[in-house]
Each structure stands twice: as structure tokens, then as C-alpha cells.
PDB file of N, CA and C in Angstrom:
ATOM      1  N   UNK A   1     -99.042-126.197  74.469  1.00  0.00           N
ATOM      2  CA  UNK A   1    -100.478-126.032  74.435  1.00  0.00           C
ATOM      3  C   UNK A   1    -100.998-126.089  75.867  1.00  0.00           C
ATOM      4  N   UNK A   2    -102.033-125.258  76.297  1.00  0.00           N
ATOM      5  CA  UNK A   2    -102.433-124.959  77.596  1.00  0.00           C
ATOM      6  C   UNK A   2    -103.469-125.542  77.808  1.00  0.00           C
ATOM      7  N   UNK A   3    -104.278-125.857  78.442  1.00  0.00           N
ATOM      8  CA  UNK A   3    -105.691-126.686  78.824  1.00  0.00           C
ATOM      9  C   UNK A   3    -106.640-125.490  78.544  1.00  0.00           C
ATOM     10  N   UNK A   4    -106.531-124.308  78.899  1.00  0.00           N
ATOM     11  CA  UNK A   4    -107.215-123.004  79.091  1.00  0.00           C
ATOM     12  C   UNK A   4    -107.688-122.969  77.295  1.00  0.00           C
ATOM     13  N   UNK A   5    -106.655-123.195  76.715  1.00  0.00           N
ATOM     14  CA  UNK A   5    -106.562-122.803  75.389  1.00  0.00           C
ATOM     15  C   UNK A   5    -108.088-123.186  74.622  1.00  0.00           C
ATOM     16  N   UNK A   6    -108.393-124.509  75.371  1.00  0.00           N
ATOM     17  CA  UNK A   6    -109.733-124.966  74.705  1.00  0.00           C
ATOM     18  C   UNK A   6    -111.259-124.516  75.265  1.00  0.00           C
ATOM     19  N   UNK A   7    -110.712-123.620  75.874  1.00  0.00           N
ATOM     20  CA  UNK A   7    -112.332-123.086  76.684  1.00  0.00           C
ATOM     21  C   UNK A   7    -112.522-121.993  75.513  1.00  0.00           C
ATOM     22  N   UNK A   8    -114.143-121.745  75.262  1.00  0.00           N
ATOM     23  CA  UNK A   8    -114.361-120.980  74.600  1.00  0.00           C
ATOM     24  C   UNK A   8    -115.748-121.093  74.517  1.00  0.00           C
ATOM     25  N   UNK A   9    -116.594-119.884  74.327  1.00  0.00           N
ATOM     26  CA  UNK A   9    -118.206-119.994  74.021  1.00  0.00           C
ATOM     27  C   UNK A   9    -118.993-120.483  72.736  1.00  0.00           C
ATOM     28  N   UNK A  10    -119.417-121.342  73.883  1.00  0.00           N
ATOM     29  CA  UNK A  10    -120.688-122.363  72.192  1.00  0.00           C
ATOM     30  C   UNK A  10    -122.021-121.853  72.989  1.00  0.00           C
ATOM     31  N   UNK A  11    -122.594-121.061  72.054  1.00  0.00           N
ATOM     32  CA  UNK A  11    -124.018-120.695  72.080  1.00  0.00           C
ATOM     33  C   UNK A  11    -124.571-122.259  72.470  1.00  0.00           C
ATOM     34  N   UNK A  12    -126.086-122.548  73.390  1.00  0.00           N
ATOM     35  CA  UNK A  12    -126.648-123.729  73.097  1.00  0.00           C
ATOM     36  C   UNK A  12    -127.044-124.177  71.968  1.00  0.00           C
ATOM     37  N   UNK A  13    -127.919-122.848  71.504  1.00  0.00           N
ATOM     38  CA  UNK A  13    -128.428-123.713  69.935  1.00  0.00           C
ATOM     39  C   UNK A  13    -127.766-124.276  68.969  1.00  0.00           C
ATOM     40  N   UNK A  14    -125.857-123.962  69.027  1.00  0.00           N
ATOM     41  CA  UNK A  14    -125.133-124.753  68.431  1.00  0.00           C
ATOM     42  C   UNK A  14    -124.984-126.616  68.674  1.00  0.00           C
ATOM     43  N   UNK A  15    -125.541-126.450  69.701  1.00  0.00           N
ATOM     44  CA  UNK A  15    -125.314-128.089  70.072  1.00  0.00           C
ATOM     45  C   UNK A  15    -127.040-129.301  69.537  1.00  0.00           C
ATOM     46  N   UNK A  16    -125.563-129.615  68.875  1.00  0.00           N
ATOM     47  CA  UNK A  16    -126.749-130.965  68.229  1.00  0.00           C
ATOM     48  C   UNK A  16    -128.007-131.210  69.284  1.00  0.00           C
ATOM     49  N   UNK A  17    -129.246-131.458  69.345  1.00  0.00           N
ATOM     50  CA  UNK A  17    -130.079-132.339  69.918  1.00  0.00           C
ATOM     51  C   UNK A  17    -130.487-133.565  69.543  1.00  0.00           C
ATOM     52  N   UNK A  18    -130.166-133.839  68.617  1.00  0.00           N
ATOM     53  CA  UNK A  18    -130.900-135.162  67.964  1.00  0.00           C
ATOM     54  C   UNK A  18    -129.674-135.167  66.857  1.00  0.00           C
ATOM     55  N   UNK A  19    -129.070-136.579  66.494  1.00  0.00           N
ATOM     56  CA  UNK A  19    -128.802-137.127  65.432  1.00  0.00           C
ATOM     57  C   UNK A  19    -129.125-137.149  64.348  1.00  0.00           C
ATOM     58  N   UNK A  20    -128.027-136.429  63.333  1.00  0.00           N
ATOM     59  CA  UNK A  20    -128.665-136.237  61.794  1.00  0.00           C
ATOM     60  C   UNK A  20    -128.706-137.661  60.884  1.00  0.00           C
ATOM     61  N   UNK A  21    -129.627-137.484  60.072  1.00  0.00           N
ATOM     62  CA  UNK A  21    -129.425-139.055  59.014  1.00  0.00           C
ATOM     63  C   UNK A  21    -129.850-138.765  57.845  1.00  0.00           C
ATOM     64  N   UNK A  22    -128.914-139.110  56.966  1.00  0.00           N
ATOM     65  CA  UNK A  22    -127.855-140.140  56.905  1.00  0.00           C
ATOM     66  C   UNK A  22    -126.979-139.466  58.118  1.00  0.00           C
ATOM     67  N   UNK A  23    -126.264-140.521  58.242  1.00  0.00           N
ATOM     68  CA  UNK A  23    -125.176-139.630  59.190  1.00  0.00           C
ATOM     69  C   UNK A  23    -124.045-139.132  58.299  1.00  0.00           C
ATOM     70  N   UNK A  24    -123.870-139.432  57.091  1.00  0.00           N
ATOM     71  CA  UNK A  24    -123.006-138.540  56.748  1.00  0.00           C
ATOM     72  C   UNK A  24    -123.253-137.069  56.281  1.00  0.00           C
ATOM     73  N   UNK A  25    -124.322-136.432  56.555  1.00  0.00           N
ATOM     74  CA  UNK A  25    -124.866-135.915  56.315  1.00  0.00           C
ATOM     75  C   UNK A  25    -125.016-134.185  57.235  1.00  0.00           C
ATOM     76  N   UNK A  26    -123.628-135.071  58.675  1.00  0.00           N
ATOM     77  CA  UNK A  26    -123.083-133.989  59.664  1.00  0.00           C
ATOM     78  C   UNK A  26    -122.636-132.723  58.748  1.00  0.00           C
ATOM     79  N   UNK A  27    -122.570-131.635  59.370  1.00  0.00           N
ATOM     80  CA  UNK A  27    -122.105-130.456  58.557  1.00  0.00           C
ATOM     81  C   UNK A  27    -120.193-130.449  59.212  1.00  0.00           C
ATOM     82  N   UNK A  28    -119.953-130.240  58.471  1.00  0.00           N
ATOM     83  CA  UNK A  28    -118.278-130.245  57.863  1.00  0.00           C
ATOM     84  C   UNK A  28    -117.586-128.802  57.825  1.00  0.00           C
ATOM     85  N   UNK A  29    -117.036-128.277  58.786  1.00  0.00           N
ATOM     86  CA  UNK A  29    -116.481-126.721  58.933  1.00  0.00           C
ATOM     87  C   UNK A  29    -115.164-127.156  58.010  1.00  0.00           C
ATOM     88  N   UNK A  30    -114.628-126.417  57.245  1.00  0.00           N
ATOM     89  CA  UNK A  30    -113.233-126.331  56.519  1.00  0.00           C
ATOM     90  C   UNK A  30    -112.917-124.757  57.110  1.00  0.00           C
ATOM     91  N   UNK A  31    -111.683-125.295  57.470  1.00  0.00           N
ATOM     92  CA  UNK A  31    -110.663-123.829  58.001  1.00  0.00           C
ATOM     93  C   UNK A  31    -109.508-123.968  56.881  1.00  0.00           C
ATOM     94  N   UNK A  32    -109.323-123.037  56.018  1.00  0.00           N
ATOM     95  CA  UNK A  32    -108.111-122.785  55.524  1.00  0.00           C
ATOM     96  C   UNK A  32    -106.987-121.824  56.208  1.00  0.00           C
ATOM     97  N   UNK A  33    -106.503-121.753  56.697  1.00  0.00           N
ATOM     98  CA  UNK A  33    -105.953-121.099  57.798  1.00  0.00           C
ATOM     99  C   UNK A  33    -104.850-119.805  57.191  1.00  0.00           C
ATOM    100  N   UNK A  34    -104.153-120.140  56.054  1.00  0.00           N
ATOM    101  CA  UNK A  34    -103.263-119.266  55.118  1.00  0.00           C
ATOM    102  C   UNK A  34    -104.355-118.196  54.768  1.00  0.00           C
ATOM    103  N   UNK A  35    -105.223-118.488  54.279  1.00  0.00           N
ATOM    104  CA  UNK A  35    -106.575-117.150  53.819  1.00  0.00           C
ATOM    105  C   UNK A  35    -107.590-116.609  54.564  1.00  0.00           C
ATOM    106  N   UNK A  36    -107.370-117.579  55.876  1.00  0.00           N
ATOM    107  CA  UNK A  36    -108.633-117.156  56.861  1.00  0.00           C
ATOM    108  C   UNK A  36    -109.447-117.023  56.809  1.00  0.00           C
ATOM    109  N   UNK A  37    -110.323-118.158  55.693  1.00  0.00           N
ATOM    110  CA  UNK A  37    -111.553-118.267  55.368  1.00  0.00           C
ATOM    111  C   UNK A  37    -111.942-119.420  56.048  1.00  0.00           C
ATOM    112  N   UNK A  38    -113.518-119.683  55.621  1.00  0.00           N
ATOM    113  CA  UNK A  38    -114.165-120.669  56.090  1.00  0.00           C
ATOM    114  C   UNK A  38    -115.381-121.388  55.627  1.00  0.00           C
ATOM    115  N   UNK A  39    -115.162-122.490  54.980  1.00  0.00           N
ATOM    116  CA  UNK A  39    -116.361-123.613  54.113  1.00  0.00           C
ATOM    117  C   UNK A  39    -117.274-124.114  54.857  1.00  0.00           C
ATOM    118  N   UNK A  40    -118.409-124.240  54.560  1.00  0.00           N
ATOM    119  CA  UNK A  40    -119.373-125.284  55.311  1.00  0.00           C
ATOM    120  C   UNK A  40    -119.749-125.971  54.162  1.00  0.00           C
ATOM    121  N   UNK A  41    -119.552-127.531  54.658  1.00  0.00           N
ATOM    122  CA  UNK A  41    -120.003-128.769  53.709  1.00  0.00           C
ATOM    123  C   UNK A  41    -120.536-129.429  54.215  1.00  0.00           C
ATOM    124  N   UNK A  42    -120.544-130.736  53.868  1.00  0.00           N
ATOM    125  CA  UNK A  42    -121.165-132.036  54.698  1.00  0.00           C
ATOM    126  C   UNK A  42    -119.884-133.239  54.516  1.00  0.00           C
ATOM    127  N   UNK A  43    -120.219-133.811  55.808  1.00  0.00           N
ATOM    128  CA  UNK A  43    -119.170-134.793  56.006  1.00  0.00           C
ATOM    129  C   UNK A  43    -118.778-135.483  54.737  1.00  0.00           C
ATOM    130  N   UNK A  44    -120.259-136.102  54.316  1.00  0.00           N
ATOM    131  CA  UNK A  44    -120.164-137.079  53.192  1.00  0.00           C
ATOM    132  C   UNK A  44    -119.215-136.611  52.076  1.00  0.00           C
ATOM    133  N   UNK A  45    -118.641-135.637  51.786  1.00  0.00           N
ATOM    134  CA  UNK A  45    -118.164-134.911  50.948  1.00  0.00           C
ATOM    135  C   UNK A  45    -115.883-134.511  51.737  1.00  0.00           C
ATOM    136  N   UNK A  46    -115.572-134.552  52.277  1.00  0.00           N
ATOM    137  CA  UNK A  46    -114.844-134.802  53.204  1.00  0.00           C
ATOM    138  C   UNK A  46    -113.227-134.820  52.224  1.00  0.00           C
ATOM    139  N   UNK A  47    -113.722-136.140  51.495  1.00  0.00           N
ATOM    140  CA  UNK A  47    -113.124-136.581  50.472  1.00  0.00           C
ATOM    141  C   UNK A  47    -112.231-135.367  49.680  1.00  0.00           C
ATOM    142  N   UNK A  48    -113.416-134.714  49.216  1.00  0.00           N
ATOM    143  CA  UNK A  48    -112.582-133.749  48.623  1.00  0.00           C
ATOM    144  C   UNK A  48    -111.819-132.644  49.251  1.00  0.00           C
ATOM    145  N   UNK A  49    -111.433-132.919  50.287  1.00  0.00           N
ATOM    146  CA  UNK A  49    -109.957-131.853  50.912  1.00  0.00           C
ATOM    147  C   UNK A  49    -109.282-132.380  51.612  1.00  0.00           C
ATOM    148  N   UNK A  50    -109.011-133.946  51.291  1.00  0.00           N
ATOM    149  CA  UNK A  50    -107.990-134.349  51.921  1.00  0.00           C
ATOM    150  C   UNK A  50    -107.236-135.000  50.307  1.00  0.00           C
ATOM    151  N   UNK A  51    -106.304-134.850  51.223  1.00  0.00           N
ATOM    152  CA  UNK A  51    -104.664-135.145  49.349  1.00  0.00           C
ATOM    153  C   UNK A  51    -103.678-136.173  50.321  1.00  0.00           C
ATOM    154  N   UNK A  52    -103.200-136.941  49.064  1.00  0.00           N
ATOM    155  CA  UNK A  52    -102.399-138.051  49.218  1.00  0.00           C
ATOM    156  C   UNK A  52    -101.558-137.481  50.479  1.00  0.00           C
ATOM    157  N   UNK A  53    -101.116-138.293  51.349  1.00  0.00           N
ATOM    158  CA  UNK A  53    -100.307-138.217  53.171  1.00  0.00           C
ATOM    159  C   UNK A  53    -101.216-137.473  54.118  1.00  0.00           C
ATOM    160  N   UNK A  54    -102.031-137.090  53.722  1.00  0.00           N
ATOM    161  CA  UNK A  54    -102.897-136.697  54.984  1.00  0.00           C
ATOM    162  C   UNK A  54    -103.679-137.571  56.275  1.00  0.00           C
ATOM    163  N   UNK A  55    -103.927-137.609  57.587  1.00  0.00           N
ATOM    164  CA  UNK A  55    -103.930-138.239  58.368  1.00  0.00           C
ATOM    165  C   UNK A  55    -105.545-137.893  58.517  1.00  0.00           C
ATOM    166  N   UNK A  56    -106.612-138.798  58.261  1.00  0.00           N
ATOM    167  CA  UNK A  56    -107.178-138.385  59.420  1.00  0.00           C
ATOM    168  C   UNK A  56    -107.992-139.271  60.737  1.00  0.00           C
ATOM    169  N   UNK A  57    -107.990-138.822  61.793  1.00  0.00           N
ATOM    170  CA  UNK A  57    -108.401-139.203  63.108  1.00  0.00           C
ATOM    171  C   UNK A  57    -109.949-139.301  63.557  1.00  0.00           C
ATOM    172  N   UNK A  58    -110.593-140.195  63.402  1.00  0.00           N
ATOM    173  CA  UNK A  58    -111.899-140.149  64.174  1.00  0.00           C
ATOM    174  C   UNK A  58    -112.202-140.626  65.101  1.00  0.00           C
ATOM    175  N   UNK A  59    -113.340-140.239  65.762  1.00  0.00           N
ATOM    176  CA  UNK A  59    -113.035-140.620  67.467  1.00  0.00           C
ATOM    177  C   UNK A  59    -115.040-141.165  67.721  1.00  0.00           C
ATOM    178  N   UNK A  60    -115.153-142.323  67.969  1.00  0.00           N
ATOM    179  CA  UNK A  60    -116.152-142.911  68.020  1.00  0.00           C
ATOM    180  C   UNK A  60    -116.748-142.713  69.356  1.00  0.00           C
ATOM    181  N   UNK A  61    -116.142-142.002  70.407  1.00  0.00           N
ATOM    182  CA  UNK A  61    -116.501-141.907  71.641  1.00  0.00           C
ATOM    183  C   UNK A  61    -117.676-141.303  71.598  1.00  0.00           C
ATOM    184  N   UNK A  62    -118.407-141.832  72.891  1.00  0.00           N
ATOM    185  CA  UNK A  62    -119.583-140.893  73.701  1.00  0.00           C
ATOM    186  C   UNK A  62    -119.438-139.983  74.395  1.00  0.00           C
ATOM    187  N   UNK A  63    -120.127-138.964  74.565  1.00  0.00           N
ATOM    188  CA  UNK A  63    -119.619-137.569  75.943  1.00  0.00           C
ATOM    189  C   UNK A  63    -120.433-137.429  76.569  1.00  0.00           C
ATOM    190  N   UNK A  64    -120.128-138.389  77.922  1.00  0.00           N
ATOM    191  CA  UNK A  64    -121.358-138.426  78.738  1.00  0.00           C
ATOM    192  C   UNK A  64    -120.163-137.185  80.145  1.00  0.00           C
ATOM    193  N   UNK A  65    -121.359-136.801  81.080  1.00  0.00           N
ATOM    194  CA  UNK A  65    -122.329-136.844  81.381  1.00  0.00           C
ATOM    195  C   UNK A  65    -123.607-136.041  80.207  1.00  0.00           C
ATOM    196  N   UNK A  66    -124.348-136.779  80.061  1.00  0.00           N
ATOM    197  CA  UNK A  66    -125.486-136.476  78.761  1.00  0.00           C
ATOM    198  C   UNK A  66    -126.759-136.316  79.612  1.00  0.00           C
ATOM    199  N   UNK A  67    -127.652-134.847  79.112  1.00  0.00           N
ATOM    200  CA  UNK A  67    -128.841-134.588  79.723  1.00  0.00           C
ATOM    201  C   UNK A  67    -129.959-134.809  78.578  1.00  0.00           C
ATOM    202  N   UNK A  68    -130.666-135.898  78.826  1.00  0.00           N
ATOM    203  CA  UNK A  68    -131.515-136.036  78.196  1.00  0.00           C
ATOM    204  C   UNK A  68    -133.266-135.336  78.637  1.00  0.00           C
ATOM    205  N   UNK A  69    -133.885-134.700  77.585  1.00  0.00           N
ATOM    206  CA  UNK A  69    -135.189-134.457  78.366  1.00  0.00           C
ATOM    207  C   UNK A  69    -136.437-134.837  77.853  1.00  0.00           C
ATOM    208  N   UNK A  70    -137.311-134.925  78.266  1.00  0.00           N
ATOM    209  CA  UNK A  70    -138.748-135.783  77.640  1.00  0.00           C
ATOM    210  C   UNK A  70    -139.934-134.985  78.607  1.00  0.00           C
ATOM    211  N   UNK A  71    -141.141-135.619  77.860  1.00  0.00           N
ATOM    212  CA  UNK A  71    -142.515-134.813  78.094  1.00  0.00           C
ATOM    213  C   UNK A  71    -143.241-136.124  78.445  1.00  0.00           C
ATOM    214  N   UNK A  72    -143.522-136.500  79.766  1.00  0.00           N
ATOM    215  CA  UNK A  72    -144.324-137.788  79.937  1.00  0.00           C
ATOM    216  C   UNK A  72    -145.617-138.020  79.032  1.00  0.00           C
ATOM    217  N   UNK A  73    -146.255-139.014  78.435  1.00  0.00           N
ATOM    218  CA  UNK A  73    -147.466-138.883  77.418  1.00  0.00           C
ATOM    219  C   UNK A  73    -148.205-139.143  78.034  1.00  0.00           C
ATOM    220  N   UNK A  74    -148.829-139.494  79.256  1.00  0.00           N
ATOM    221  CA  UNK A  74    -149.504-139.218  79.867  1.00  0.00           C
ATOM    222  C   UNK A  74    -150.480-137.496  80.500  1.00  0.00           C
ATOM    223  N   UNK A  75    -149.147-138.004  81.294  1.00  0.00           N
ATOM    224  CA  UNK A  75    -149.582-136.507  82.151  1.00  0.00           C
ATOM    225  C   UNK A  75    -148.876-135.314  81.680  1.00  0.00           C
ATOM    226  N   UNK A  76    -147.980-135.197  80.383  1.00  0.00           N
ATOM    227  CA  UNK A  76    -147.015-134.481  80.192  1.00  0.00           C
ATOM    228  C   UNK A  76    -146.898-133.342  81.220  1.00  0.00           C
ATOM    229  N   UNK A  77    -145.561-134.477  81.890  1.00  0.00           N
ATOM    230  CA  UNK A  77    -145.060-133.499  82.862  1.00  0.00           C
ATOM    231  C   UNK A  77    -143.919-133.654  82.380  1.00  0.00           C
ATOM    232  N   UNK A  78    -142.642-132.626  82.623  1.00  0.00           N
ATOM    233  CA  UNK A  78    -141.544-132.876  81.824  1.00  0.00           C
ATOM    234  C   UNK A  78    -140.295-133.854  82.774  1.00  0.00           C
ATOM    235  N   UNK A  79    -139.579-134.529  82.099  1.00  0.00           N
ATOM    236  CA  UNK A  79    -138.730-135.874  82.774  1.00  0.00           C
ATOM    237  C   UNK A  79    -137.269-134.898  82.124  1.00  0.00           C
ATOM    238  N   UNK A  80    -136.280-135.125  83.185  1.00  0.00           N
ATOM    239  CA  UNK A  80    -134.570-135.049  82.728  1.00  0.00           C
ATOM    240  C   UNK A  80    -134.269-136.202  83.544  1.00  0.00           C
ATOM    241  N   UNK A  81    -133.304-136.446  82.589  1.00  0.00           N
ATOM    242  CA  UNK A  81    -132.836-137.686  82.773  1.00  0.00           C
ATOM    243  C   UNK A  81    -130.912-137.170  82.261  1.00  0.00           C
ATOM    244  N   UNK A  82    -130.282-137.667  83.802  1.00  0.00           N
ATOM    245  CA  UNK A  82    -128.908-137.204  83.254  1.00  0.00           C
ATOM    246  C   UNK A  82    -127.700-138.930  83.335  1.00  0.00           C
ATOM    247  N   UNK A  83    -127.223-139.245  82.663  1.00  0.00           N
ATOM    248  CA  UNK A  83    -126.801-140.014  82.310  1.00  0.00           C
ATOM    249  C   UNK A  83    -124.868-139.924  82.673  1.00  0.00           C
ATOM    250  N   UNK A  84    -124.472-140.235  84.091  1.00  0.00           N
ATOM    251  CA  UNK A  84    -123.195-139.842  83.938  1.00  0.00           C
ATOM    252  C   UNK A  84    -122.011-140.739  83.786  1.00  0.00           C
ATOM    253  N   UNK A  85    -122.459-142.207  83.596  1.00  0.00           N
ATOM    254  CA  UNK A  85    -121.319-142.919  83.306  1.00  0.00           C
ATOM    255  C   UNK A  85    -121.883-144.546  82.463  1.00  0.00           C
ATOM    256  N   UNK A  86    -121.377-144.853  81.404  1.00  0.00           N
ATOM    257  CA  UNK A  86    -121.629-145.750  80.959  1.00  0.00           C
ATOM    258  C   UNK A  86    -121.679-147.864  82.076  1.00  0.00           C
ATOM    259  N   UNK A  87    -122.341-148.572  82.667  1.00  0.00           N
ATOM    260  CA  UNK A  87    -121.747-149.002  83.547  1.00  0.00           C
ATOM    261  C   UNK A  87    -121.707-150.243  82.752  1.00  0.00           C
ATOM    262  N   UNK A  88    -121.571-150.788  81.124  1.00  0.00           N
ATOM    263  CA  UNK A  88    -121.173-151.913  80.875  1.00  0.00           C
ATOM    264  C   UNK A  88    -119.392-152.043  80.168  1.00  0.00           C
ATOM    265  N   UNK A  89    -118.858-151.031  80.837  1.00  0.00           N
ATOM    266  CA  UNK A  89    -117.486-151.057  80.710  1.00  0.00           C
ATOM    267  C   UNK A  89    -116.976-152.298  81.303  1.00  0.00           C
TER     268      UNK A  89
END
């Protein structure tokens, strides 16, 4: 496997802005890969396509550097705010 292998184009509007809730409530891509089709579910639901020995891996991490942006309520002028390393490690 190559490093290259994982570059590929994500439109922006694909990327979350805000946190869904419930949180299980993330949308859930299923790849069947033998038929080359493709499901959209919700996480909460998950359950049903995994079968007895199956592994799965979740990863609780953050992905910073993170650009956050805001509208001051004042003077709405607009604020970015970029966030590049957690420092209570």
C-alpha cells in the first residue's frame, strides 16, 4: 500500500461543519465490494452488517489542525480561529 493511494478529492460541502445529534445518527456508507454497490444508513444501525468474527475498529481521535470560523455579535466582523495542536497532552 502506497501513501499516494489515499489522496483523493472531497468536495468541501462533503465535510461535516457541525456535529450531528444523536451522534449515532452519523451517516454510514456500506461498500459491498463483490457487487459494487453502495448503502447509505446511519451509524446507529451498523449492527446490522456486521456477522459473528468480524472486527471492528474505532478511532476516537481529533484532526487538528481545525479551522474554526465565527461572526463577532457585536460588530459582526468575521473571526478564524485555527487550532493546530492540542497543548494538554
Amino acid at each position: 500500500m502506497k501513501l499516494e493511494e489515499f489522496n483523493y478529492y472531497l468536495p468541501q460541502g462533503f465535510i461535516a461543519q457541525k456535529q450531528i445529534k444523536p451522534r449515532d445518527h452519523s451517516r454510514l456508507m456500506i461498500l459491498y465490494r463483490s457487487r459494487k454497490e453502495i448503502e447509505h444508513n446511519i451509524f446507529k444501525n451498523i449492527g446490522d452488517y456486521l456477522k459473528e468474527g468480524d472486527l471492528l475498529v474505532l478511532n476516537n481521535t481529533k484532526v487538528l489542525p481545525v479551522r474554526i470560523y465565527g461572526i463577532k455579535e457585536k460588530t459582526k466582523g468575521k473571526v478564524e480561529i485555527l487550532l493546530l495542536k492540542s497543548l494538554n497532552d
